[in-house]
Protein backbone atom coordinates (compact mmCIF):
# COMPACT_ATOMS: atom_id res chain seq x y z
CA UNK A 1 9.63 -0.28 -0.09
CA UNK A 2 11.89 1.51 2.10
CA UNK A 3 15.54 3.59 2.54
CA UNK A 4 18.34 3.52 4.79
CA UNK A 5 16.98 7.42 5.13
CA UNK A 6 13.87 6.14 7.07
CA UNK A 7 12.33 9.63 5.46
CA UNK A 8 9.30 9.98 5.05
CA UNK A 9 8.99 12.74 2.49
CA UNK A 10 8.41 12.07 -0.90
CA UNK A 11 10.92 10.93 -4.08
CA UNK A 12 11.40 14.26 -6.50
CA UNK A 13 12.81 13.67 -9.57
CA UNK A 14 13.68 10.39 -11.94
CA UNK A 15 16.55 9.45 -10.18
CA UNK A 16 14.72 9.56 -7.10
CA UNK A 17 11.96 7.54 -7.86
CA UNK A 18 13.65 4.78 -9.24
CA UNK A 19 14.58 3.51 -5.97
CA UNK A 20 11.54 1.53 -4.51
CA UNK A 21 13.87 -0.35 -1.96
CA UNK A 22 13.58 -4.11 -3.52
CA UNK A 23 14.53 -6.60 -0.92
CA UNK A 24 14.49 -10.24 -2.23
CA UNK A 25 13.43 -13.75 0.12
CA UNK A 26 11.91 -11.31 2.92
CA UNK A 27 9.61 -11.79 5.18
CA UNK A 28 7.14 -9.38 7.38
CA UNK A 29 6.08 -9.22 10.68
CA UNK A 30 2.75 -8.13 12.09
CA UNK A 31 1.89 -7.73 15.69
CA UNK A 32 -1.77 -8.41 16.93
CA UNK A 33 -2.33 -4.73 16.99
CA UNK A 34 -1.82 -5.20 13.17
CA UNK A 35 1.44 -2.84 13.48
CA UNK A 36 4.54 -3.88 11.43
CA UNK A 37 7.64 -4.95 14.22
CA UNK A 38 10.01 -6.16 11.30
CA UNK A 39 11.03 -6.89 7.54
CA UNK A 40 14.29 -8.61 6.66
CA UNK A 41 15.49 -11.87 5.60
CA UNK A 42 12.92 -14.63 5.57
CA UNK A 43 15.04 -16.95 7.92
CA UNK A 44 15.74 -13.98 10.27
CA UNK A 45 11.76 -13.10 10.97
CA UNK A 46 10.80 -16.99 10.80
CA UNK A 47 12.84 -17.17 14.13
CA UNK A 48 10.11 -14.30 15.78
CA UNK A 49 7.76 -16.79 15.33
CA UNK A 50 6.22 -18.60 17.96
CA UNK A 51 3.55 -21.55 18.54
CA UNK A 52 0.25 -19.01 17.94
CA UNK A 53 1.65 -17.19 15.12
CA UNK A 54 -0.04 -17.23 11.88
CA UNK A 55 2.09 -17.59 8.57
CA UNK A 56 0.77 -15.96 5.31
CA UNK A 57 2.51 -17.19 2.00
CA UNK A 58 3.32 -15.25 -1.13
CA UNK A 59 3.70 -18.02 -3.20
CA UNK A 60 5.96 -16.50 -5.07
CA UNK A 61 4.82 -13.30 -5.51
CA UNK A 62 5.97 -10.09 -4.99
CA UNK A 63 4.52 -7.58 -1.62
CA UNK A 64 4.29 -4.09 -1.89
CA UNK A 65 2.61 -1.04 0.55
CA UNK A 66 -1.06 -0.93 0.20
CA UNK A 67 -1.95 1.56 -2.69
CA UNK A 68 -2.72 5.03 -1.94
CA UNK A 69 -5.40 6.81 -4.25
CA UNK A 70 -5.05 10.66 -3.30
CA UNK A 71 -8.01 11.63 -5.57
CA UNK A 72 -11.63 10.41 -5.82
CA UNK A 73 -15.10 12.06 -6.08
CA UNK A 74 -15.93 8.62 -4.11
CA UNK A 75 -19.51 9.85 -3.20
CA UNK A 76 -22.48 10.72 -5.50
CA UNK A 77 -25.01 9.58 -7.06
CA UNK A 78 -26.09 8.14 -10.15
CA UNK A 79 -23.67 7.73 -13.39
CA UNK A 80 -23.18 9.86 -16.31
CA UNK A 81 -23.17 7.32 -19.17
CA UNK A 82 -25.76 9.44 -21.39
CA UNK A 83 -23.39 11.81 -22.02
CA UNK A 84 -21.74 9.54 -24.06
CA UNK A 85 -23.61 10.60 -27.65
CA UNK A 86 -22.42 14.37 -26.88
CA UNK A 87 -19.00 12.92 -26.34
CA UNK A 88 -18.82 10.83 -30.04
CA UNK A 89 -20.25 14.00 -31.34
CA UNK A 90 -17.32 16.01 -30.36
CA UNK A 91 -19.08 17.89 -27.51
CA UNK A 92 -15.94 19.26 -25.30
CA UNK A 93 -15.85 18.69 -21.39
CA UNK A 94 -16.49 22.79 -20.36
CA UNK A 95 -19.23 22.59 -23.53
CA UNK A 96 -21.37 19.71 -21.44
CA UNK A 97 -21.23 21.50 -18.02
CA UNK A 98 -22.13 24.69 -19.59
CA UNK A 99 -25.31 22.95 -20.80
CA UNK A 100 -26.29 22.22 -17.77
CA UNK A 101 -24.83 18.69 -17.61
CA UNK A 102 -21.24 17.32 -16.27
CA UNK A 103 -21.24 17.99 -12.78
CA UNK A 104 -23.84 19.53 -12.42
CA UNK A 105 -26.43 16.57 -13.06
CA UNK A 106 -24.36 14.81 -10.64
CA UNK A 107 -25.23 17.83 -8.39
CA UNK A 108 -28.63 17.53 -8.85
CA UNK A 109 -29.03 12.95 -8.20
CA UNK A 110 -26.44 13.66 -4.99
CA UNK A 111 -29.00 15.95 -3.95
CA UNK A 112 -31.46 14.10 -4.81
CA UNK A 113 -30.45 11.22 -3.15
CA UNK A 114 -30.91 9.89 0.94
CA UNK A 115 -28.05 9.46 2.85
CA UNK A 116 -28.50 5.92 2.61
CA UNK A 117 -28.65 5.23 -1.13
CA UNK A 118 -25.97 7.47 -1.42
CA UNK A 119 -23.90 5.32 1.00
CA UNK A 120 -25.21 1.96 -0.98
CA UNK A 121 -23.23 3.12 -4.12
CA UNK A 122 -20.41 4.40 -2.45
CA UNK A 123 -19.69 1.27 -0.83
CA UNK A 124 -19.74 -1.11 -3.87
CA UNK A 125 -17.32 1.22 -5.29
CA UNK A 126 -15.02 1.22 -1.85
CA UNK A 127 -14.79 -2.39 -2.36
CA UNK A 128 -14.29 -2.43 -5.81
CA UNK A 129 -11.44 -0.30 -5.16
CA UNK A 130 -10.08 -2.40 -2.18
CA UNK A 131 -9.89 -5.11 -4.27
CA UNK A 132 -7.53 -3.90 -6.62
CA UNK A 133 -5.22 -2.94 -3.31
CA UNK A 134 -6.18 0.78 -2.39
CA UNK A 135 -6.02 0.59 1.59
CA UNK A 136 -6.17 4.65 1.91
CA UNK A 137 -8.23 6.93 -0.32
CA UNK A 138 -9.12 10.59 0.02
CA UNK A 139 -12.93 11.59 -0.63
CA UNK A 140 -14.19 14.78 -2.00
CA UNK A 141 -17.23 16.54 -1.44
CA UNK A 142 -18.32 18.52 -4.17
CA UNK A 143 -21.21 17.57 -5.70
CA UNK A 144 -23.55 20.06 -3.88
CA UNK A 145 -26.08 22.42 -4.03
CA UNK A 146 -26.10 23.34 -0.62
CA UNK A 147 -24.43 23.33 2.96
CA UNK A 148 -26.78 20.36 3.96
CA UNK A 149 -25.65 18.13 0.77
CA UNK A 150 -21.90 18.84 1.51
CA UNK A 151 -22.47 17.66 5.02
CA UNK A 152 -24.26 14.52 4.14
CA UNK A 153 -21.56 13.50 1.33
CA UNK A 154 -18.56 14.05 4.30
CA UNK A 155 -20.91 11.87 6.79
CA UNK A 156 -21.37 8.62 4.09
CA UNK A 157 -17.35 9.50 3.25
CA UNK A 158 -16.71 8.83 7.33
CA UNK A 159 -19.21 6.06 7.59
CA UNK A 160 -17.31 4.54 5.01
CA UNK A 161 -14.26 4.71 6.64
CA UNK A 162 -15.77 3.11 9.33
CA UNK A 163 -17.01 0.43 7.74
CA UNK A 164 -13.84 -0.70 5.59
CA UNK A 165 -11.48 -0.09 8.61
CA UNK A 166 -9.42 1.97 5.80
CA UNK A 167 -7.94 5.51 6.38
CA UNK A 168 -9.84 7.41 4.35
CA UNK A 169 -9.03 11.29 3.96
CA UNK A 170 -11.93 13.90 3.87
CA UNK A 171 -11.70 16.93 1.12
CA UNK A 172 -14.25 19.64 1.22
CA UNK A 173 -14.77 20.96 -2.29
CA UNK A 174 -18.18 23.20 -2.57
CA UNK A 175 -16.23 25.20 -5.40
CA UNK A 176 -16.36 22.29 -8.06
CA UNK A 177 -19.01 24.06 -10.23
CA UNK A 178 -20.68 27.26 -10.48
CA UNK A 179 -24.71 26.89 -11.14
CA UNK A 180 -26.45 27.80 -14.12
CA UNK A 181 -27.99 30.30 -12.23
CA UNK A 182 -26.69 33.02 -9.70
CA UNK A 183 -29.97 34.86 -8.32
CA UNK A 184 -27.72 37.53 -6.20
CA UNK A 185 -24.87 36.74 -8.78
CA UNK A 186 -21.39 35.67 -8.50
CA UNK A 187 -20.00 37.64 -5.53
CA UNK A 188 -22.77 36.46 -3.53
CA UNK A 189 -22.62 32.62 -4.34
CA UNK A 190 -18.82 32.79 -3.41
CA UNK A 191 -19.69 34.56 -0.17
CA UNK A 192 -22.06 31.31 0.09
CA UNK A 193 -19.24 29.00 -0.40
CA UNK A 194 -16.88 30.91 1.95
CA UNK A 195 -19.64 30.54 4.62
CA UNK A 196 -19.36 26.45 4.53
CA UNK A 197 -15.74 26.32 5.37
CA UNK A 198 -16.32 26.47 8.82
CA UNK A 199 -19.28 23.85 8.99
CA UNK A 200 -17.42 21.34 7.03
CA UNK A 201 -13.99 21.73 8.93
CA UNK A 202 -15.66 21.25 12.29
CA UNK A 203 -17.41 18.12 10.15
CA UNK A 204 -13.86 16.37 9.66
CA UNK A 205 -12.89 17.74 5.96
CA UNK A 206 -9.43 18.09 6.55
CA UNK A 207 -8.34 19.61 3.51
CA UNK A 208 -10.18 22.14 0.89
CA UNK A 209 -10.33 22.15 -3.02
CA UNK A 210 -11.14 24.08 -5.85
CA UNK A 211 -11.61 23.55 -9.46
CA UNK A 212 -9.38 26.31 -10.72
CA UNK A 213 -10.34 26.25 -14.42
CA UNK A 214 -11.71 28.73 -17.32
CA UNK A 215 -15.54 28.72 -17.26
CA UNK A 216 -15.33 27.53 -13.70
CA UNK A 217 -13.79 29.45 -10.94
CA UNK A 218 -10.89 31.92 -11.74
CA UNK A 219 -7.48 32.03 -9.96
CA UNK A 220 -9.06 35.04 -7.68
CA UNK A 221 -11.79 33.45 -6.62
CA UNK A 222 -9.53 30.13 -5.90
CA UNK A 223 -7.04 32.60 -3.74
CA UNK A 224 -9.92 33.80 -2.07
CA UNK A 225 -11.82 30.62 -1.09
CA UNK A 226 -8.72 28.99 -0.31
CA UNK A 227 -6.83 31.45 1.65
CA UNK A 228 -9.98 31.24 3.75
CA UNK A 229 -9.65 27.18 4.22
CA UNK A 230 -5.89 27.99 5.69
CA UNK A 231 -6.98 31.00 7.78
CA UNK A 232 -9.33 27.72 9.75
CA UNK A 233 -6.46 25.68 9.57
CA UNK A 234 -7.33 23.68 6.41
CA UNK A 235 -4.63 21.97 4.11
CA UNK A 236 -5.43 23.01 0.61
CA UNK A 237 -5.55 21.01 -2.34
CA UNK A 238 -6.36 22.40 -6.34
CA UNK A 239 -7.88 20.81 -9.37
CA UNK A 240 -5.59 22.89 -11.88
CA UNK A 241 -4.99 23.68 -15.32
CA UNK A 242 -6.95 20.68 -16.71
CA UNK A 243 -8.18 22.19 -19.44
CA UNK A 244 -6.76 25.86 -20.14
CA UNK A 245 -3.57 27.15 -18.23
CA UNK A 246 -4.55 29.66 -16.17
CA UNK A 247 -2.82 29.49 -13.38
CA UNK A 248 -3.43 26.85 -11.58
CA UNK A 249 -0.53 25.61 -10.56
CA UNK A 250 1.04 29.12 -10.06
CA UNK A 251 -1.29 29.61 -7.24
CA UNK A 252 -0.93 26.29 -5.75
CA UNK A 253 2.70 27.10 -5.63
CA UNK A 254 1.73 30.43 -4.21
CA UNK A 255 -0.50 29.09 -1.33
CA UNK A 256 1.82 25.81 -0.12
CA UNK A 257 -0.95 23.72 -1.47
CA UNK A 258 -0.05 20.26 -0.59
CA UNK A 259 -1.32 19.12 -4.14
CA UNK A 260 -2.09 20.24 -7.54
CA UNK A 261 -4.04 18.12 -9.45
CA UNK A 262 -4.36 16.85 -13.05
CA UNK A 263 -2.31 19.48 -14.96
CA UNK A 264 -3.11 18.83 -18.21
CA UNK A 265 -2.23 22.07 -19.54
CA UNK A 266 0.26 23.44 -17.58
CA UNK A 267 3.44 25.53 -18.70
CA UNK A 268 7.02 24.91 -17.60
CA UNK A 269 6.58 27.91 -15.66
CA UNK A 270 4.00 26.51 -13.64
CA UNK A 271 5.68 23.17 -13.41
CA UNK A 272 8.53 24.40 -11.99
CA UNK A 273 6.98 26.72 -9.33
CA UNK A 274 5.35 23.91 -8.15
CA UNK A 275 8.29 22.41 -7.52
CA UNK A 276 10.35 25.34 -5.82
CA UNK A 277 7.60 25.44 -3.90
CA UNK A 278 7.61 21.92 -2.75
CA UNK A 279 3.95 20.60 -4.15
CA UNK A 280 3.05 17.23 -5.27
CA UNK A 281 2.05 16.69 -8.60
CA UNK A 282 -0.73 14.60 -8.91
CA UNK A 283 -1.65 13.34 -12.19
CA UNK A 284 -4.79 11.40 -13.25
CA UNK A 285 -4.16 9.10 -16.78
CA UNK A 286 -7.70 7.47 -16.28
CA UNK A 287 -9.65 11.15 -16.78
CA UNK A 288 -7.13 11.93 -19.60
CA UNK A 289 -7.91 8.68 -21.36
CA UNK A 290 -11.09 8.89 -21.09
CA UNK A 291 -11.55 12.20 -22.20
CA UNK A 292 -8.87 11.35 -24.54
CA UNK A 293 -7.22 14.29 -24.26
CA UNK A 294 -3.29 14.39 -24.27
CA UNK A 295 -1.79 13.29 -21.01
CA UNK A 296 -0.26 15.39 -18.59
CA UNK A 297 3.72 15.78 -19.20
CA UNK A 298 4.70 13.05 -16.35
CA UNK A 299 8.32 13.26 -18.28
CA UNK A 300 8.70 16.87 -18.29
CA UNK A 301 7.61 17.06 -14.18
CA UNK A 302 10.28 14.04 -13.41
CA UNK A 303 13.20 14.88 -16.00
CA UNK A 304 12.98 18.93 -15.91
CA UNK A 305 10.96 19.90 -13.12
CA UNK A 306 12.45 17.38 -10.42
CA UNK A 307 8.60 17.17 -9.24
CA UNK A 308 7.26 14.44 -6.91
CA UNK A 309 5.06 13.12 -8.76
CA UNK A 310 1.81 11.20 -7.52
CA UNK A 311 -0.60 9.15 -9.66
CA UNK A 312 -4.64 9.00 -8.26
CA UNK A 313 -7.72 7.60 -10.03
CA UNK A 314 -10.00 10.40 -10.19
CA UNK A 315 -12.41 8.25 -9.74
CA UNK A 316 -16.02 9.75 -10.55
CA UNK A 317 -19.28 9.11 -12.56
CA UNK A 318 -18.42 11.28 -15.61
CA UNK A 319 -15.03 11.56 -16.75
CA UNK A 320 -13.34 8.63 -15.22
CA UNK A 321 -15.75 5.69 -14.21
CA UNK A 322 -13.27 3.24 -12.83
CA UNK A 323 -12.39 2.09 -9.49
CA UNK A 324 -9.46 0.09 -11.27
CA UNK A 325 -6.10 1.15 -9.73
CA UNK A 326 -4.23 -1.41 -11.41
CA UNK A 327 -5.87 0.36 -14.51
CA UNK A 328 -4.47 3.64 -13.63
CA UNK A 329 -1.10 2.55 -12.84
CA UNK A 330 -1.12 0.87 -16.48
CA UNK A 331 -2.33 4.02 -18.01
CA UNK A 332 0.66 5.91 -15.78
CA UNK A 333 2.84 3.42 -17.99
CA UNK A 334 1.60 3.69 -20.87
CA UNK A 335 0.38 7.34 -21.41
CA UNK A 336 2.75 8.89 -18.92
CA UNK A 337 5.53 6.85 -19.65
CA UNK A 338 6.50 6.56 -16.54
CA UNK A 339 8.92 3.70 -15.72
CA UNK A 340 7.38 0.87 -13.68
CA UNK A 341 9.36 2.26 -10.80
CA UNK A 342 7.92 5.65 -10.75
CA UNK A 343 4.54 3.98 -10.87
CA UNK A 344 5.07 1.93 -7.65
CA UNK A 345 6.54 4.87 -5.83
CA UNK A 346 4.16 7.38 -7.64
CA UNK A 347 1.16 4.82 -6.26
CA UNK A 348 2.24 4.66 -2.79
CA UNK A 349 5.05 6.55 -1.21
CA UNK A 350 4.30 9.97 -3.11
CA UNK A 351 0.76 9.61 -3.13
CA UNK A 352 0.55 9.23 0.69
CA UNK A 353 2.70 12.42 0.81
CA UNK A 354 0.16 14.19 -1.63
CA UNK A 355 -2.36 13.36 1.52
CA UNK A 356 -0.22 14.19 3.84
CA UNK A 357 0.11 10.70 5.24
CA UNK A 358 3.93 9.84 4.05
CA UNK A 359 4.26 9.08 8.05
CA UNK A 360 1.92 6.21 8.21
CA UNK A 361 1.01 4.89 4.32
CA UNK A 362 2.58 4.30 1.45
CA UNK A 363 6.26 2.40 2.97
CA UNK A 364 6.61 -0.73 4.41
CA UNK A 365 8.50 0.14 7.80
CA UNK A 366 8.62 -0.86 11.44
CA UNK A 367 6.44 0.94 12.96
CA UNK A 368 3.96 1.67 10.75
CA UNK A 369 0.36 0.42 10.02
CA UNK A 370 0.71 -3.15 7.67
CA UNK A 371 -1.06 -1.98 5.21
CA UNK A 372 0.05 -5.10 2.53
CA UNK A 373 -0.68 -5.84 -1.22
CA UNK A 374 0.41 -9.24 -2.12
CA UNK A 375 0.35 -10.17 -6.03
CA UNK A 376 0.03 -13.00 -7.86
CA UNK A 377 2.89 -11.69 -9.84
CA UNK A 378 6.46 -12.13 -9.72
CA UNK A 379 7.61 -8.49 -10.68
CA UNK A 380 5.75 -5.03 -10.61
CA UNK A 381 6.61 -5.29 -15.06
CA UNK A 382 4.27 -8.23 -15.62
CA UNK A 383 1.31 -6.45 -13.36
CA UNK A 384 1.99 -3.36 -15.25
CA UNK A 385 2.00 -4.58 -18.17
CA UNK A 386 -0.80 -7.36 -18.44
CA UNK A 387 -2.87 -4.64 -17.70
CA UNK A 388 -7.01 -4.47 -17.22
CA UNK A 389 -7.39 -7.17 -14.45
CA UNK A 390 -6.19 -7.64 -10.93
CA UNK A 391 -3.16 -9.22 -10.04
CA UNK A 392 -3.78 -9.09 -6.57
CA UNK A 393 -3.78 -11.94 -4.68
CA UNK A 394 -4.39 -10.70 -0.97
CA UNK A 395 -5.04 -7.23 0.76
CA UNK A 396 -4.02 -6.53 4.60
CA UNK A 397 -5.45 -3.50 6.23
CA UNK A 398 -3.84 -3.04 9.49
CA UNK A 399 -2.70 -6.72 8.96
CA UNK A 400 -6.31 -8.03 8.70
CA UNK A 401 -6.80 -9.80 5.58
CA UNK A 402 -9.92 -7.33 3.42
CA UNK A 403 -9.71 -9.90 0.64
């Protein structure tokens, strides 16, 4: 996937994303530093080849950029399936975390929890995702109760990282939920938050995140905690409007955020300041379906709005279990209604710009890391739409085979 533009901002707009730069009886090639030097006609890179070089067949299938998943919660602890029977029963999202559960008994296991156990689970689902063809994946903190939690959730997110070889992007994100409890109330407990910033950008957490939601934290208190991440030189990202429009994605517009997440519930207004103001739109069809709540308005953001658009997982132990890419991209399909264009670019080149990482993910280019995906598909339709296993046949990371 690539343009005569060699750009490497993201596709805005229908139009835009229906070019995914299809090149037919190619060929790629990888130096030992596992850096792509070329892609062009098979017969053309054959002739680079010399007596050590190692050949690795499609067989037919098609190659696209490794997949780019711009939003996980990929370390906790423990899973969330006994909330379930309050689901059937009609119990709402806000009306579990209010009781004490949601995120907030995923607070209390990641707590809970050594460093080591914590990394144990994290890792299964790392390669769970890898193997559906995610070769960069932003991390979230979040599930906290504490400065010392937050810190050991970023440390198992950058021993991961290590360990897969992947580029994975660290998000601090105390401000996911308030506690039940406040002793020196709610000014206080945001003065608490606003004192971690510091500790977890000097960590590595590149970028900062708050859950911007009704019965969560308000638009003020998102302003205030965020304006605070970009006064230490944090890139700001916002879970907004999932649930009740209020405002979410008005103030990521307002702050330059480089995403805004899930909207759900968003107005036109909102949609389209995000665009003037140049923010990805990342939408999450796994946490929708699952909730089963209607999806975000993927048509509206692409038709109207002229939004780049970005597709992630959210994966996370309560409201979307699933390290299945190829499931999201499906849902993207069929709940977005999203062509199967959009998807590809929405899954790699606009996702790696709602990282900020369109320079080095999401394209295959000279140049750039060869991050592969080859499927054991002839066209991105059939994987699309033969959805709920993996068509993937082979996954490079830096042009090392990972599966």
């Amino acid at each position: 996937m690539d343009d005569e533009s060699h750009s490497d901002g993201p596709r805005c707009g229908a139009d835009a994303m229906q070019t995914v730069g299809e090149m037919r009886d190619a060929a790629i090639a990888i130096d030992d530093a596992g850096v792509i030097v070329d892609v062009g006609p098979e017969k053309s890179i054959v002739d680079l080849a010399d007596a050590n070089t190692q050949f690795i067949d499609a067989e037919g299938g098609f190659v696209g950029p490794g997949l780019v998943d711009p939003h996980t919660h990929l370390v906790h602890g423990g899973s969330r399936e006994k909330e379930l029977p309050l689901r059937l029963a009609g119990a709402s999202y806000l009306d579990i975390l209010q009781a004490g559960g949601g995120i907030l008994s995923t607070v209390r296991e990641t707590s809970a929890y050594s460093e080591e156990a914590l990394f144990a689970q994290a890792k299964t689902s790392l390669a769970r995702m890898q193997r559906f063809g995610v070769t960069t994946v932003e991390a979230k903190t979040g599930y906290s109760s504490s400065l010392a939690v937050e810190l050991k959730q970023l440390r198992v997110a950058q021993r991961l990282a290590e360990w897969a070889g992947i580029e994975i992007v660290h998000t601090a994100m105390p401000a996911h939920a308030v506690p039940k409890a406040l002793p020196r109330g709610r000014d206080a407990y945001i003065e608490e938050l606003l004192a971690m910033l510091p500790d977890l950008q000097a960590a590595g957490a590149e970028f900062a995140d708050v859950f911007v939601e009704d019965g969560v934290f308000s638009v003020d208190e998102g302003r205030q905690i965020l304006q605070a991440a970009k006064r230490l030189g944090m890139k700001v990202k916002i879970h907004a409007d999932e649930m009740v429009p209020i405002g979410g994605a008005q103030l990521a517009a307002e702050l330059g955020a480089t995403s805004a997440d899930h909207l759900l519930a968003s107005t036109d207004e909102g949609l389209f300041a995000l665009a003037e103001a140049g923010v990805m739109a990342v939408c999450l069809p796994g946490t929708s379906f699952y909730l089963q709540k209607p999806a975000a308005r993927a048509r509206f953001m692409l038709d109207e709005a002229q939004l780049g658009v970005a597709i992630a997982s959210d994966y996370n132990p309560g409201t979307c279990p699933s390290e299945n890419f190829g499931l999201t991209m499906s849902l993207a399909l069929l709940t977005l209604k999203m062509t199967p264009e959009e998807v590809f670019v929405a899954a790699t080149r606009n996702a790696a710009c709602a990282l900020g990482r369109g320079d080095v993910a999401g394209i295959i280019r000279s140049g750039r890391p060869a991050d592969i995906v080859i499927y054991a598909a002839a066209n991105p339709e059939y994987v699309l739409t033969h959805f709920g296993v993996s068509h993937v046949r082979q996954v490079l990371v830096k042009g090392r085979p990972v599966l």
